[in-house]
C-alpha atoms as a PDB file:
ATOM      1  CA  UNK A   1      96.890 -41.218 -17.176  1.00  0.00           C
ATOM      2  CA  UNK A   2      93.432 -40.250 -16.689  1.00  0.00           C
ATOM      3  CA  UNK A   3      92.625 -39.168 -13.077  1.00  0.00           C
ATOM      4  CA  UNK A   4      90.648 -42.866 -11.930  1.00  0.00           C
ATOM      5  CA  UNK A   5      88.891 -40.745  -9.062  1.00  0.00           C
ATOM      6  CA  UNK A   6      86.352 -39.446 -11.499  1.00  0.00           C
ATOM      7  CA  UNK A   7      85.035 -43.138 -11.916  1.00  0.00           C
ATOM      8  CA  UNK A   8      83.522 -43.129  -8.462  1.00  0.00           C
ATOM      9  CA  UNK A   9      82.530 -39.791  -9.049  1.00  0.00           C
ATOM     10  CA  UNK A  10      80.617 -39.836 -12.288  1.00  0.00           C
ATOM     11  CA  UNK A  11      79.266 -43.620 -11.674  1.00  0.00           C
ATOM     12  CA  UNK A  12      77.722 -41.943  -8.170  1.00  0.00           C
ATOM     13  CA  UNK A  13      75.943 -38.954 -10.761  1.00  0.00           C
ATOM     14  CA  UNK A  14      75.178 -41.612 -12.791  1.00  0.00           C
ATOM     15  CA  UNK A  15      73.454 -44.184 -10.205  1.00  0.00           C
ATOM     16  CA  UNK A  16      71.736 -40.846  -8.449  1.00  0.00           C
ATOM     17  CA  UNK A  17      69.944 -40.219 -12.227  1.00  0.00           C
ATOM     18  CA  UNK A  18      68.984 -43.470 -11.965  1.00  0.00           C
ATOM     19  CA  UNK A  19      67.336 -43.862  -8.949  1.00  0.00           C
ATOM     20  CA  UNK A  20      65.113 -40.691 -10.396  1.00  0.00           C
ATOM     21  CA  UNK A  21      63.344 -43.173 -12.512  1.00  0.00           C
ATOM     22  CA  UNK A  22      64.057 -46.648 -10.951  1.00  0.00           C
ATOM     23  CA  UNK A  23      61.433 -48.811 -13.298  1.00  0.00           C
ATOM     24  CA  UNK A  24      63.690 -48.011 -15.846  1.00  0.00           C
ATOM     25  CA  UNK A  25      66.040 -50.688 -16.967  1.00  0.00           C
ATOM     26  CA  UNK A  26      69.727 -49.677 -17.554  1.00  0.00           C
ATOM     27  CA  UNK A  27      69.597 -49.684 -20.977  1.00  0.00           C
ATOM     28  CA  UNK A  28      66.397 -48.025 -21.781  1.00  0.00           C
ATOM     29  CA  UNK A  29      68.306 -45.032 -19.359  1.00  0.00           C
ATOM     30  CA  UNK A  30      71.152 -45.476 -21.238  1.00  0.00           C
ATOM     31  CA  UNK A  31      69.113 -44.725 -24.674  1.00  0.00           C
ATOM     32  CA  UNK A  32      67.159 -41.690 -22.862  1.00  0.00           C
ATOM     33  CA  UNK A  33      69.923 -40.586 -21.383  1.00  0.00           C
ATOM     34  CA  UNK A  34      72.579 -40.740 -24.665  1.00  0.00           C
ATOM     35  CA  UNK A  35      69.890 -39.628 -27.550  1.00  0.00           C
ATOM     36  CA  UNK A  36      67.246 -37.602 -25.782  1.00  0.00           C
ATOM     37  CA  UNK A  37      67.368 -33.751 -26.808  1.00  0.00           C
ATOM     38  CA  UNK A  38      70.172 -34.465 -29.012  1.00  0.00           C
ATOM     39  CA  UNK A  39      72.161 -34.965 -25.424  1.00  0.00           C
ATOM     40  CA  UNK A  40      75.369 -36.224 -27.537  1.00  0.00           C
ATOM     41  CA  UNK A  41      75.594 -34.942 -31.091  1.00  0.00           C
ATOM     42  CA  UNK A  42      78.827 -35.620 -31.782  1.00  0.00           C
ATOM     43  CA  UNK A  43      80.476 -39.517 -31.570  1.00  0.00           C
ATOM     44  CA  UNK A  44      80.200 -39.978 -28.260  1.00  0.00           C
ATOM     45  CA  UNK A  45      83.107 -42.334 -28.297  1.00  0.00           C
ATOM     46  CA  UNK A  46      85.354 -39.572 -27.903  1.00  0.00           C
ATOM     47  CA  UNK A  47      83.462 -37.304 -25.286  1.00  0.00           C
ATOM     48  CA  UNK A  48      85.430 -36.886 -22.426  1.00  0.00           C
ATOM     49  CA  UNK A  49      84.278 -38.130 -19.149  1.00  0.00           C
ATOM     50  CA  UNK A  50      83.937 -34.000 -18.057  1.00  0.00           C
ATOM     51  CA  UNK A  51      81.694 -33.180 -20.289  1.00  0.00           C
ATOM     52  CA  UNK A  52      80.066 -36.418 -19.867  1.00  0.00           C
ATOM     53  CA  UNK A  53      79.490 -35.682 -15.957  1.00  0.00           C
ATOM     54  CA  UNK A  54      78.436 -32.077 -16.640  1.00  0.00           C
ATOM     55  CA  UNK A  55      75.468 -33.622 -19.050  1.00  0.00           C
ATOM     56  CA  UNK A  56      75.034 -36.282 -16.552  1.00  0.00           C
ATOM     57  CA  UNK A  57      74.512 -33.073 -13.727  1.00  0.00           C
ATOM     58  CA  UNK A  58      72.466 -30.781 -16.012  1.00  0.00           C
ATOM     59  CA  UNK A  59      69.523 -34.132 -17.330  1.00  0.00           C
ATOM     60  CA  UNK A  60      66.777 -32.681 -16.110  1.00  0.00           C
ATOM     61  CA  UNK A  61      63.682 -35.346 -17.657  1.00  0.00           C
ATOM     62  CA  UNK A  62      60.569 -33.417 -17.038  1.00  0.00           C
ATOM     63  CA  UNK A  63      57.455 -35.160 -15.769  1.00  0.00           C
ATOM     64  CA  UNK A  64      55.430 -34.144 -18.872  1.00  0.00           C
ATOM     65  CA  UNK A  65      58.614 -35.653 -21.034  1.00  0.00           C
ATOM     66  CA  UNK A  66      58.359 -39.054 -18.342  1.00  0.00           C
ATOM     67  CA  UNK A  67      54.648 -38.919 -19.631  1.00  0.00           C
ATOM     68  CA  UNK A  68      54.977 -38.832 -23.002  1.00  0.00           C
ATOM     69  CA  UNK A  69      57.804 -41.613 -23.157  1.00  0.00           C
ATOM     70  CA  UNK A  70      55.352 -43.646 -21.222  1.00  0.00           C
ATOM     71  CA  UNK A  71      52.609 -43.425 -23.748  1.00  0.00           C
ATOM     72  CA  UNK A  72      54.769 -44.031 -26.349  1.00  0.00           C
ATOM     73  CA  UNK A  73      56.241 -47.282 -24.917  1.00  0.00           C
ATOM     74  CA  UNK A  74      52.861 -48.153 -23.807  1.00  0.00           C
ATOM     75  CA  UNK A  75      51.202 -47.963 -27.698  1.00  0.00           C
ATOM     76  CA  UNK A  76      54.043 -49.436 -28.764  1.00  0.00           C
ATOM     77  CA  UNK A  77      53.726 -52.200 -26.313  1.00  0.00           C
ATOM     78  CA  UNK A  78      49.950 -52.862 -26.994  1.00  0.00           C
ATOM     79  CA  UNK A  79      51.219 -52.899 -30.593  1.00  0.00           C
ATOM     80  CA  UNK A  80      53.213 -55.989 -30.121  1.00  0.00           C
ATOM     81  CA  UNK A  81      49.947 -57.418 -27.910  1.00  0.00           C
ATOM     82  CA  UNK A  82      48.099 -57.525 -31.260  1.00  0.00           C
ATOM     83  CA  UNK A  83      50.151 -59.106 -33.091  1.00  0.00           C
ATOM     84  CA  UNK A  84      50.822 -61.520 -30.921  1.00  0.00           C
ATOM     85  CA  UNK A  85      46.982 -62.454 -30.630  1.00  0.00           C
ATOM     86  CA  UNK A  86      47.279 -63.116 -34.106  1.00  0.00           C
ATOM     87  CA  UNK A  87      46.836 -66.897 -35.567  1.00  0.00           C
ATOM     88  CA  UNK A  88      49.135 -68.750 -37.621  1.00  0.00           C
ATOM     89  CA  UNK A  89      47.811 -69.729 -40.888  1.00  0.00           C
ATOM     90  CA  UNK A  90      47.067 -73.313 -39.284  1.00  0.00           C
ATOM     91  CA  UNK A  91      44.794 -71.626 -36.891  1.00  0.00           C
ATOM     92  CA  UNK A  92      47.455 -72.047 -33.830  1.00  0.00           C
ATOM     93  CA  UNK A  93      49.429 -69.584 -31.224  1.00  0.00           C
ATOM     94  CA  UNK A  94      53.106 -70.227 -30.569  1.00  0.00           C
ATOM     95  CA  UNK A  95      53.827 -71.339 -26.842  1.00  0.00           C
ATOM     96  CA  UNK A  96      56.790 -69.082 -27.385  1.00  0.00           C
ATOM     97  CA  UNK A  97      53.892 -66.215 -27.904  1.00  0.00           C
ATOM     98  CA  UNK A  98      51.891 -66.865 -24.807  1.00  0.00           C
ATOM     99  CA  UNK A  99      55.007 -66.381 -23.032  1.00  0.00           C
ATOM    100  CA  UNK A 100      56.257 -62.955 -24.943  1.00  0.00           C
ATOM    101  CA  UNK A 101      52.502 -61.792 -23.990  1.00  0.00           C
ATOM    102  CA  UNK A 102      52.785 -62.415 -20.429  1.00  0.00           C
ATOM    103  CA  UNK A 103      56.061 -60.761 -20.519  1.00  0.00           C
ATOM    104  CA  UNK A 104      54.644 -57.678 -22.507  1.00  0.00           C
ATOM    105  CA  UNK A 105      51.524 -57.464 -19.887  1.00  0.00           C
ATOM    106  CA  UNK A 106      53.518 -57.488 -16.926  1.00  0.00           C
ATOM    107  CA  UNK A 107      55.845 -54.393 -18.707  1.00  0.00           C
ATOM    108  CA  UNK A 108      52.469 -52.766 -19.529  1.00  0.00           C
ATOM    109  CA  UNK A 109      50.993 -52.764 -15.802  1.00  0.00           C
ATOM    110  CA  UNK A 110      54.660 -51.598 -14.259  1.00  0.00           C
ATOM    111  CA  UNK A 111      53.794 -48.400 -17.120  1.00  0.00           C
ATOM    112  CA  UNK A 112      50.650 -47.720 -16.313  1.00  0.00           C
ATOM    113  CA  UNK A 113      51.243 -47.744 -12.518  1.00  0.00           C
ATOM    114  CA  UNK A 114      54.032 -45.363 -13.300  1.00  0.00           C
ATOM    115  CA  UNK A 115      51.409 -43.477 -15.939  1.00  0.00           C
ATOM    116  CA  UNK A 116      49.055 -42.910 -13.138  1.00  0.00           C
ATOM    117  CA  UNK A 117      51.377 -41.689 -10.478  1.00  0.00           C
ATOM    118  CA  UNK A 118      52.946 -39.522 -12.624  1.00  0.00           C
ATOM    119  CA  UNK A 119      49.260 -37.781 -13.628  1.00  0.00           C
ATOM    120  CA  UNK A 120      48.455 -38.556  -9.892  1.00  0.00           C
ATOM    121  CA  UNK A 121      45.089 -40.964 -11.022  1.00  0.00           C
ATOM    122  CA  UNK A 122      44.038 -43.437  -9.272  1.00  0.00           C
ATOM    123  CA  UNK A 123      45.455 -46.892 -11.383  1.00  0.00           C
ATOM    124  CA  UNK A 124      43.592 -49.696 -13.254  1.00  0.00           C
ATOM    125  CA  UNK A 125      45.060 -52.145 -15.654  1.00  0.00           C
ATOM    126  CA  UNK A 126      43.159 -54.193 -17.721  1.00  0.00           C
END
């Protein structure tokens, strides 16, 4: 049986990582965490939870790497914003669209706040 003390142990290195980049939602740290740098190149289904914890310990995401993601999710945000500004062939919006573009605004400030911290600018959405 598997020692169940390192479940406290590696969910407290986990939660600390976390809290390094709390806009983040558990998923998207998940992703970053599992696929960034190649972190896990084998199936990761059969790491074991030690080498797991030491990769956990050693994630080191750099500001300029925090900056970059952020552009990227930001183009690919505004991205989405244009197509969802675009008609139907009747010459209507979806309701469902006005919705998904409030949605996708509200992501897009919570970036660009983080953005400007992270290059220490002052912040402006518009």
């Amino acid at each position: 049986m598997r020692n169940p003390e390192r479940i406290d142990r590696i969910c407290e290195k986990f939660r600390q990582l976390w809290q390094r980049s709390p806009d983040m939602r558990f998923h998207q740290l998940i992703t970053a965490f599992m696929f960034e740098d190649n972190r896990f190149t084998e199936d990761y289904f059969y790491v074991e939870d030690e080498e797991t914890e030491y990769k956990i310990m050693t994630y080191k995401d750099s500001t300029e790497n925090k900056i970059n993601k952020l552009k990227t999710f930001i183009e690919m945000f505004q991205k989405t914003l244009e197509t969802l500004d675009e008609k139907k062939e009747d010459g209507t919006f979806d309701d469902c669209d006005s919705w998904h573009k409030a949605a996708v605004n509200v992501q897009l400030e919570a970036w660009y706040k983080e953005l400007a911290s992270l290059q220490s600018v002052d912040f402006k959405y518009e």
